[in-house]
PDB file of N, CA and C in Angstrom:
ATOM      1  N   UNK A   1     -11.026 -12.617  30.031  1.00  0.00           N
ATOM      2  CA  UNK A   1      -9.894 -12.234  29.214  1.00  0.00           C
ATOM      3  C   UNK A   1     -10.229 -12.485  27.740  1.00  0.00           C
ATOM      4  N   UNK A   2     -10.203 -11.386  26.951  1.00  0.00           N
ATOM      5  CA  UNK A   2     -10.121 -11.282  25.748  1.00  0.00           C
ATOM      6  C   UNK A   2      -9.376 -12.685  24.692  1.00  0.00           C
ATOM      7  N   UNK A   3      -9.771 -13.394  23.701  1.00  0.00           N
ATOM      8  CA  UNK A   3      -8.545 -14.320  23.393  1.00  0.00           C
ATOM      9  C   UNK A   3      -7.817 -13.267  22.450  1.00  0.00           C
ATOM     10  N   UNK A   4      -6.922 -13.649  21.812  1.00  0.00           N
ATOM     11  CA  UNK A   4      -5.356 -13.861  21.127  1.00  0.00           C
ATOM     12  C   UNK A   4      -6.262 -13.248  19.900  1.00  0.00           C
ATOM     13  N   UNK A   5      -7.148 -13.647  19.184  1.00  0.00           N
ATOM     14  CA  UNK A   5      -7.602 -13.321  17.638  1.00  0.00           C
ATOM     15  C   UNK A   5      -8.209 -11.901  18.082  1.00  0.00           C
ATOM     16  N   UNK A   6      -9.490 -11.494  19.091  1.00  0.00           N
ATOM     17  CA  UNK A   6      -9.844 -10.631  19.210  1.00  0.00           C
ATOM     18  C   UNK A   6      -8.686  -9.640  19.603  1.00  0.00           C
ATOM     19  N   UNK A   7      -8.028  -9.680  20.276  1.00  0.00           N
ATOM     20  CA  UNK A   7      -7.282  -8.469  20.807  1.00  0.00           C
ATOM     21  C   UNK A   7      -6.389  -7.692  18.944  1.00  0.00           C
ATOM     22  N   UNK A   8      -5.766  -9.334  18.435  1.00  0.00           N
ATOM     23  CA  UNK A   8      -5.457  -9.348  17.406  1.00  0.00           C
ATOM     24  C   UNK A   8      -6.366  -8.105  16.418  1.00  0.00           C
ATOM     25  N   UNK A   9      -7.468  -8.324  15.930  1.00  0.00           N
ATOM     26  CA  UNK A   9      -8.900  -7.629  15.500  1.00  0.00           C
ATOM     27  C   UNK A   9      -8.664  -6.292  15.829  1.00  0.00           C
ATOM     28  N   UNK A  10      -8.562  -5.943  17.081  1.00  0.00           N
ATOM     29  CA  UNK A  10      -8.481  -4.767  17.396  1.00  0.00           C
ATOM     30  C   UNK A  10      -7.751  -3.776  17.485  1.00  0.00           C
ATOM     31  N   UNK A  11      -5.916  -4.615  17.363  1.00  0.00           N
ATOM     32  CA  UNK A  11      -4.930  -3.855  16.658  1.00  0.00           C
ATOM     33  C   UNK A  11      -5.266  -3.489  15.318  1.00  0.00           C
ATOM     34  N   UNK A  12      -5.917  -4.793  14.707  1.00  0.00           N
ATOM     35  CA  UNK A  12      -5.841  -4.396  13.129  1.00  0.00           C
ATOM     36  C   UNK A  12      -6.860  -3.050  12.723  1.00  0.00           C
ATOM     37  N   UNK A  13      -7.943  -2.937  13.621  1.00  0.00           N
ATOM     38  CA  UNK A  13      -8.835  -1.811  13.567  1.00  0.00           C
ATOM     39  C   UNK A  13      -7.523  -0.473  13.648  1.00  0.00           C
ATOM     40  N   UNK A  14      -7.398  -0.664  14.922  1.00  0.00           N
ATOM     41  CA  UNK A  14      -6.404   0.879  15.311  1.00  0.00           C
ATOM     42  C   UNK A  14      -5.536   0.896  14.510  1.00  0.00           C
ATOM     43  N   UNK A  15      -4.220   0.144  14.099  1.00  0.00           N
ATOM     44  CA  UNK A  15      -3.888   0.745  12.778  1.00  0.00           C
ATOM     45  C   UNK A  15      -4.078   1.118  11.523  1.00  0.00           C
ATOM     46  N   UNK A  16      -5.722   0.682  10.879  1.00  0.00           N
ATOM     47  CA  UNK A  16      -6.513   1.047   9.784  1.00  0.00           C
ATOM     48  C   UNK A  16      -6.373   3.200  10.625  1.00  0.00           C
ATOM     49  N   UNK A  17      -6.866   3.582  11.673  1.00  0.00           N
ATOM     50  CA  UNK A  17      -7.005   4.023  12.232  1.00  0.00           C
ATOM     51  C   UNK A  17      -5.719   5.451  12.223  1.00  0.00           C
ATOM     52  N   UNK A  18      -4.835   4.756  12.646  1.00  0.00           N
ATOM     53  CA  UNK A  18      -3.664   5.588  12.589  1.00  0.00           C
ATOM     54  C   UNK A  18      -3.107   5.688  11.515  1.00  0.00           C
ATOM     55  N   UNK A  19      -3.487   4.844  10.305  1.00  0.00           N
ATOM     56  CA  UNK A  19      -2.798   4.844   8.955  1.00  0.00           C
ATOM     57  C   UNK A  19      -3.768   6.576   8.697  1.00  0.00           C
ATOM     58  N   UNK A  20      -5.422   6.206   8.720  1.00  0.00           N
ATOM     59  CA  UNK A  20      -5.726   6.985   7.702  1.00  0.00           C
ATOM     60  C   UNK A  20      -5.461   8.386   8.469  1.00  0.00           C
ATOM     61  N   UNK A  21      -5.576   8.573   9.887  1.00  0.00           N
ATOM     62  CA  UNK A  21      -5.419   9.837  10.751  1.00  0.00           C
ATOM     63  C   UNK A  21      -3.375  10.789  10.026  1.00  0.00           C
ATOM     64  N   UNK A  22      -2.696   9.638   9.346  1.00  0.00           N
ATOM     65  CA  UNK A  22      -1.295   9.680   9.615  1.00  0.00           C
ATOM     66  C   UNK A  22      -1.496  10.358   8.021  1.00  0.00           C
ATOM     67  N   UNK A  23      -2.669   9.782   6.903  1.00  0.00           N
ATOM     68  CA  UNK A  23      -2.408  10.261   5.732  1.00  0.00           C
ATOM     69  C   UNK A  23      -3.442  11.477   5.699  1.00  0.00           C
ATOM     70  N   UNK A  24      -4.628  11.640   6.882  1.00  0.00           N
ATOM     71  CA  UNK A  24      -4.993  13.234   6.735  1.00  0.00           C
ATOM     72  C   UNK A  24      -3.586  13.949   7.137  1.00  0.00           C
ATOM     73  N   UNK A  25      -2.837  13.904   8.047  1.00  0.00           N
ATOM     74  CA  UNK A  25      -2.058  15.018   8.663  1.00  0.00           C
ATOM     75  C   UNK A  25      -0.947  14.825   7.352  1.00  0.00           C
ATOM     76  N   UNK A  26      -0.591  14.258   6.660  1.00  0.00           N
ATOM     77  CA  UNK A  26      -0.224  14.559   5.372  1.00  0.00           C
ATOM     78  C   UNK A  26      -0.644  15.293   4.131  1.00  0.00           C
ATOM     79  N   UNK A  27      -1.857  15.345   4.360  1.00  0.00           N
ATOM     80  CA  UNK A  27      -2.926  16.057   3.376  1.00  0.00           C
ATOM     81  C   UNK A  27      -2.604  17.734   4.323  1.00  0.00           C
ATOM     82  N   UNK A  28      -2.291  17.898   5.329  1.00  0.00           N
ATOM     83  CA  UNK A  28      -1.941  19.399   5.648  1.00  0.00           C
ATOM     84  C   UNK A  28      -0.950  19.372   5.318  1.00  0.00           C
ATOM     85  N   UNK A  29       0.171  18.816   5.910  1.00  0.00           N
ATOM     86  CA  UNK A  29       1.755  18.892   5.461  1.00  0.00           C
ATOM     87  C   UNK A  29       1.452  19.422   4.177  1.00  0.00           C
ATOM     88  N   UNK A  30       0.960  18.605   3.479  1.00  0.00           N
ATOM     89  CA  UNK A  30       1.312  19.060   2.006  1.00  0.00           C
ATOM     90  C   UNK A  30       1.083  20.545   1.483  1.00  0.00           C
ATOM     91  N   UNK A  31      -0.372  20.590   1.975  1.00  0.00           N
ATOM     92  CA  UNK A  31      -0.789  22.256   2.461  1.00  0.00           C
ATOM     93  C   UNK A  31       0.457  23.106   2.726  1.00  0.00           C
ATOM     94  N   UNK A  32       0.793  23.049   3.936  1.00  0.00           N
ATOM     95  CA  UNK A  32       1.673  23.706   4.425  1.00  0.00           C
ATOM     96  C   UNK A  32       2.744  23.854   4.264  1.00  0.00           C
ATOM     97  N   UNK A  33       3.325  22.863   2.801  1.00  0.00           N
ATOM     98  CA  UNK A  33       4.943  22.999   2.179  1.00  0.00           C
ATOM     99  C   UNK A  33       4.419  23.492   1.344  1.00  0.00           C
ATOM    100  N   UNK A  34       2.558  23.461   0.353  1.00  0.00           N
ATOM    101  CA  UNK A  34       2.574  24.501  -0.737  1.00  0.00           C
ATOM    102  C   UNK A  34       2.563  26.386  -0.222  1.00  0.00           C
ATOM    103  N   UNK A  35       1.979  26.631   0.988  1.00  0.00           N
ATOM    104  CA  UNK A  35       2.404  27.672   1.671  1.00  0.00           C
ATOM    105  C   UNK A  35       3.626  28.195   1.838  1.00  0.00           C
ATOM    106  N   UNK A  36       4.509  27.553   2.337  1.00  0.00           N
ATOM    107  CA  UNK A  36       6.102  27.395   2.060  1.00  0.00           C
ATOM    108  C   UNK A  36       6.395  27.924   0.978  1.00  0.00           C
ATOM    109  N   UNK A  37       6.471  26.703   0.191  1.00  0.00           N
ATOM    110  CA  UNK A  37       6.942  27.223  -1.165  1.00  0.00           C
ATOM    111  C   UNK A  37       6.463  28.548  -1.930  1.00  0.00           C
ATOM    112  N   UNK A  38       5.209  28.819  -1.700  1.00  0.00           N
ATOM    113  CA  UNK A  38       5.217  30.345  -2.404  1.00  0.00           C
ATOM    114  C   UNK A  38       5.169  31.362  -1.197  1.00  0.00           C
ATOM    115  N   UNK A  39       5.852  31.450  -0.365  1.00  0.00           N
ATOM    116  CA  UNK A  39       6.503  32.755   0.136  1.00  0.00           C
ATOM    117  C   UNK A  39       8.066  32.098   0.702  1.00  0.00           C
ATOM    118  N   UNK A  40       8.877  31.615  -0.197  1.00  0.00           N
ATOM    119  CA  UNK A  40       9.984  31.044  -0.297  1.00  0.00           C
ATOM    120  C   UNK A  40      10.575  30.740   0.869  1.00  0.00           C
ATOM    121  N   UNK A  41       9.888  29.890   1.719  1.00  0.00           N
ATOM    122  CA  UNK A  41      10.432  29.844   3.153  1.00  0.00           C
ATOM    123  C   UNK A  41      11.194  27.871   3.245  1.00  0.00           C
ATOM    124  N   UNK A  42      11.769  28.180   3.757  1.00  0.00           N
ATOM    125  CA  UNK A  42      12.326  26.291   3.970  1.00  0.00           C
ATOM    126  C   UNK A  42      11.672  25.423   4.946  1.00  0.00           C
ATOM    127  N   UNK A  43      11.670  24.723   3.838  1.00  0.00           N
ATOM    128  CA  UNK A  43      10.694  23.486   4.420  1.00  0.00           C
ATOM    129  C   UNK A  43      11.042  23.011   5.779  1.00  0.00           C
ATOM    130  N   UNK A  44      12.182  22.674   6.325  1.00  0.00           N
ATOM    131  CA  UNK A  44      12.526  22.333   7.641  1.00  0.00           C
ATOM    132  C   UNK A  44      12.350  23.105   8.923  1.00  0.00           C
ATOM    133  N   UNK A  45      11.544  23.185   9.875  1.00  0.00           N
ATOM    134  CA  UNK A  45      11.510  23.980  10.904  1.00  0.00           C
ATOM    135  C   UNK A  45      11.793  23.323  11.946  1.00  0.00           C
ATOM    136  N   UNK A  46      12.853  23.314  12.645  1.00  0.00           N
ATOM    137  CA  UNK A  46      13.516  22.912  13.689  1.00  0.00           C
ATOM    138  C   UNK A  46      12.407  23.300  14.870  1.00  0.00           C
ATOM    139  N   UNK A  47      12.818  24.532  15.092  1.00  0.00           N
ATOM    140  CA  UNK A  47      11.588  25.248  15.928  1.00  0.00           C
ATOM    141  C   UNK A  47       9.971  24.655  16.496  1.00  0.00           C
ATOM    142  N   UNK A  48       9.313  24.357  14.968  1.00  0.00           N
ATOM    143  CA  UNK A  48       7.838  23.576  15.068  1.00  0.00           C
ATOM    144  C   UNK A  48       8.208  22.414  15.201  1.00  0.00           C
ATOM    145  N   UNK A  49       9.230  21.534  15.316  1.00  0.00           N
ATOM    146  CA  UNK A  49       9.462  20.093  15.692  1.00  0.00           C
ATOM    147  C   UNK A  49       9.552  19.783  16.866  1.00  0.00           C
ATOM    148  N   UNK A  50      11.014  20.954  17.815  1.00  0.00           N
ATOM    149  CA  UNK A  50      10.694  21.110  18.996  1.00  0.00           C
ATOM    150  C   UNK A  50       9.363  21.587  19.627  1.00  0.00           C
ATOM    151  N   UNK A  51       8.734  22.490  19.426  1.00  0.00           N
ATOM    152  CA  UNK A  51       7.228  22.534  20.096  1.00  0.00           C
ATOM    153  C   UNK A  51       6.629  21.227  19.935  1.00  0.00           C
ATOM    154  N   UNK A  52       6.532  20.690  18.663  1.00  0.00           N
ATOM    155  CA  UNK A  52       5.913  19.618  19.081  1.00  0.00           C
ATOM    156  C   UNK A  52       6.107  18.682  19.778  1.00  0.00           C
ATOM    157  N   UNK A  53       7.562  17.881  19.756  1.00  0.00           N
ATOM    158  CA  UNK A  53       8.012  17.025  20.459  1.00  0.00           C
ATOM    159  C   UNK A  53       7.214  17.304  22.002  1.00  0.00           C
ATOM    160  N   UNK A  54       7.735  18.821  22.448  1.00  0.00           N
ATOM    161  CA  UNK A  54       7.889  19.594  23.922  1.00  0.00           C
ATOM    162  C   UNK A  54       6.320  19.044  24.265  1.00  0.00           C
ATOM    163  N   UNK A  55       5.316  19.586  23.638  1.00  0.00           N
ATOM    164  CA  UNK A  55       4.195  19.357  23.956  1.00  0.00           C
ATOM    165  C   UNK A  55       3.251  18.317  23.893  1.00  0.00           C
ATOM    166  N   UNK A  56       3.671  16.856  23.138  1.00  0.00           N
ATOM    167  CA  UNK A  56       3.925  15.606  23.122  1.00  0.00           C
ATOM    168  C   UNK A  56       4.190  14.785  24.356  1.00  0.00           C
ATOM    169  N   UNK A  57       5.285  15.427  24.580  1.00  0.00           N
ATOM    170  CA  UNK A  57       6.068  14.888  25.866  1.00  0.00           C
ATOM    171  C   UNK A  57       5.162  15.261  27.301  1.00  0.00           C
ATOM    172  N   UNK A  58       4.819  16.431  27.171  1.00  0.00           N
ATOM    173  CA  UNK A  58       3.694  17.123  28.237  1.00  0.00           C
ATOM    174  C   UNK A  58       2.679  16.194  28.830  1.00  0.00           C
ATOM    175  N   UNK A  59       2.397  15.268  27.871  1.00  0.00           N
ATOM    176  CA  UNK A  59       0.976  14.077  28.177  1.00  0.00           C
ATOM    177  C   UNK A  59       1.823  13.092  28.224  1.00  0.00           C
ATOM    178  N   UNK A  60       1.167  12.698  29.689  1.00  0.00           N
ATOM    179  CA  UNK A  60       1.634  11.314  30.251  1.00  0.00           C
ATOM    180  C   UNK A  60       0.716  10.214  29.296  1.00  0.00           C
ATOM    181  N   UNK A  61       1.376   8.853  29.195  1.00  0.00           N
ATOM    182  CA  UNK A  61       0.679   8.178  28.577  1.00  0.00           C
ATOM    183  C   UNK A  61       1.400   7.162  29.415  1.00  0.00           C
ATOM    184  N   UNK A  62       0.546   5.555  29.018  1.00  0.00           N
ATOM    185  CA  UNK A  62       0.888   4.492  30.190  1.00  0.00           C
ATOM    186  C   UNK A  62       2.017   3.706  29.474  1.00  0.00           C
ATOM    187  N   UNK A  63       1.908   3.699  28.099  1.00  0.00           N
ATOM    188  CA  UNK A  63       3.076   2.630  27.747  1.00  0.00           C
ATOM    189  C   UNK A  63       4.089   3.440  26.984  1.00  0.00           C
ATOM    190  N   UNK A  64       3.923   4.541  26.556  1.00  0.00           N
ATOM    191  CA  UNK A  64       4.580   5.125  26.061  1.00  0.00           C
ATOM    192  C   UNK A  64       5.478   6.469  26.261  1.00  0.00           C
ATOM    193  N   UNK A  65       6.572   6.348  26.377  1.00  0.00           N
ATOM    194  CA  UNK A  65       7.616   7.416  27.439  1.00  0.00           C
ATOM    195  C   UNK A  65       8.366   8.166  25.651  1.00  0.00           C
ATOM    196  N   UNK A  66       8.993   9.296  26.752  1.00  0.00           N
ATOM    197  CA  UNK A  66       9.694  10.318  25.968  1.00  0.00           C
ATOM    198  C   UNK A  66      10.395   9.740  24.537  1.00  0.00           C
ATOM    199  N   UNK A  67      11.164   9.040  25.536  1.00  0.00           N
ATOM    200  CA  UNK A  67      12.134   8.497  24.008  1.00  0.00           C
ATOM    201  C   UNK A  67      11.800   8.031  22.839  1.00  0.00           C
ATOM    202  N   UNK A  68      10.221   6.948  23.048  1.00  0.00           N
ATOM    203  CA  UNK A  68       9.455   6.346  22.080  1.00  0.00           C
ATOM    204  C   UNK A  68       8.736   7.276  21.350  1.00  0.00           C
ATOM    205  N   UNK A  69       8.530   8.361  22.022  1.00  0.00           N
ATOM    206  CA  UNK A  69       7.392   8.997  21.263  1.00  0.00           C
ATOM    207  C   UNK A  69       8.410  10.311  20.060  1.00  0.00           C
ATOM    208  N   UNK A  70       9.602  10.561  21.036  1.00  0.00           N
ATOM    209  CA  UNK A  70      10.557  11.160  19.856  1.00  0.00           C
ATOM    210  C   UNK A  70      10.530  10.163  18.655  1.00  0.00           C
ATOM    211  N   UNK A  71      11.078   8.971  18.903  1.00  0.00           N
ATOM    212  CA  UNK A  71      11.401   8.352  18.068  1.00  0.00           C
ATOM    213  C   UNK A  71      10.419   8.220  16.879  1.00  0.00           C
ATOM    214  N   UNK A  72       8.790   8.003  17.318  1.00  0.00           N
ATOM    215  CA  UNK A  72       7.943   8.017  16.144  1.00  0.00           C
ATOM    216  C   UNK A  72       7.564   9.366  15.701  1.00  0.00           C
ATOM    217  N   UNK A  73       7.529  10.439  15.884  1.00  0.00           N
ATOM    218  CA  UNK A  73       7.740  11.583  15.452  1.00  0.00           C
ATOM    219  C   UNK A  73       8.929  11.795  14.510  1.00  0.00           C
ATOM    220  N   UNK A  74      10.031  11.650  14.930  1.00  0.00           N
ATOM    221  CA  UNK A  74      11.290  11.980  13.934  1.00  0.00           C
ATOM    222  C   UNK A  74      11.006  11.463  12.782  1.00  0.00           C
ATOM    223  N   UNK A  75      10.352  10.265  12.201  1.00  0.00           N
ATOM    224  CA  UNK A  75      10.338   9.519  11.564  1.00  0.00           C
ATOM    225  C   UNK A  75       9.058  10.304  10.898  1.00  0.00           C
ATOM    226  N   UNK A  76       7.669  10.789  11.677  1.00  0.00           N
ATOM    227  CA  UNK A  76       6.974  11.553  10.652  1.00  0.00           C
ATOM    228  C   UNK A  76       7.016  12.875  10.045  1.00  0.00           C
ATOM    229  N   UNK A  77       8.234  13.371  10.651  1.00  0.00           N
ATOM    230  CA  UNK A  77       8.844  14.417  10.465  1.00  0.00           C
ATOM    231  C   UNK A  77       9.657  14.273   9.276  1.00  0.00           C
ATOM    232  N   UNK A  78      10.384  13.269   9.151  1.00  0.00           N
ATOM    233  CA  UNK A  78      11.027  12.973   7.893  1.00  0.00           C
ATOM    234  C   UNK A  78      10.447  12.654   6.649  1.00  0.00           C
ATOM    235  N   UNK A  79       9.161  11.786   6.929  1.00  0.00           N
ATOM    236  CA  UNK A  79       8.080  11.517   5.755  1.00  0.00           C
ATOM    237  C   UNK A  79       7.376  13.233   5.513  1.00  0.00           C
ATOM    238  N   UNK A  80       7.416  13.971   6.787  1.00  0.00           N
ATOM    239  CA  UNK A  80       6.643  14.989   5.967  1.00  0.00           C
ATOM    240  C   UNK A  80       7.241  16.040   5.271  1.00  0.00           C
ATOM    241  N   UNK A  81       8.755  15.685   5.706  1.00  0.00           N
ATOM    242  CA  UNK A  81       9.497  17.203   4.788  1.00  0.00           C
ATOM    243  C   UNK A  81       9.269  16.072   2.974  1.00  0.00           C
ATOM    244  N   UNK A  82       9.568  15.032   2.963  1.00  0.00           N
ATOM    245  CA  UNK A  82       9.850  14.504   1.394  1.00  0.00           C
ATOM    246  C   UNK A  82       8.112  14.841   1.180  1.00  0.00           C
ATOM    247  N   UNK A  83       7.324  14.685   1.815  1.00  0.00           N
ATOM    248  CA  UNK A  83       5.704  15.326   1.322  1.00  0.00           C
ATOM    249  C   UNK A  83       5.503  16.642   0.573  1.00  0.00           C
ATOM    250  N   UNK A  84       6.245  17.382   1.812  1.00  0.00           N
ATOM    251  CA  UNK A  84       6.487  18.943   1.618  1.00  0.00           C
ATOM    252  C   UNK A  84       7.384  18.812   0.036  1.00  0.00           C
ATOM    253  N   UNK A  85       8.708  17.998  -0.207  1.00  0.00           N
ATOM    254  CA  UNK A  85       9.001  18.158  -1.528  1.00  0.00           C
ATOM    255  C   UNK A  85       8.680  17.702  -2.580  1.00  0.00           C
ATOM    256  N   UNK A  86       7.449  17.080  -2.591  1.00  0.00           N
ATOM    257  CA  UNK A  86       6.548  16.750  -3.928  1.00  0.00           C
ATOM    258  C   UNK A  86       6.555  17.462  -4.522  1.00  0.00           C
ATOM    259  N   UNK A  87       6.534  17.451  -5.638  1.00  0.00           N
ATOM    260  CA  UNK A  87       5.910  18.223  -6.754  1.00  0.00           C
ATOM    261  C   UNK A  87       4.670  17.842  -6.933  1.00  0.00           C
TER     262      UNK A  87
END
């Protein structure tokens, strides 16, 4: 069994991990609200949120169920429309 510091170590790796994976897919967002914006379309797509959620949900995972995984989505969904409204 792993101790307490290493396992520790290895969260701290994976969220270095998911931070920088979380600020490429922001580096498209942003892309994709300057696309937006010059063919005057609105930033919010209900539509591409549900697909994603839908197809999210599709993959079983061991600790992590439907509700949790809405829940951290909604939340990057919300960071990426205020992305999308940068100037």
């Amino acid at each position: 069994m792993q101790d307490l510091n290493e396992l520790r170590a290895q969260i701290d790796a994976l969220d270095d991990q998911i931070l920088y994976l979380l600020d490429k897919r922001m580096s498209y967002v942003k892309e994709i609200g300057k696309i937006k914006q010059s063919n005057a379309q609105e930033i919010y797509d209900h539509k591409r949120e549900e697909y994603i959620l839908d197809r999210l949900n599709n993959v079983k995972y061991k600790f992590l169920n439907s509700r949790m995984i809405k829940s951290i989505y909604r939340e990057i969904f919300f960071i990426s429309k205020q992305i999308q409204n940068l100037d």
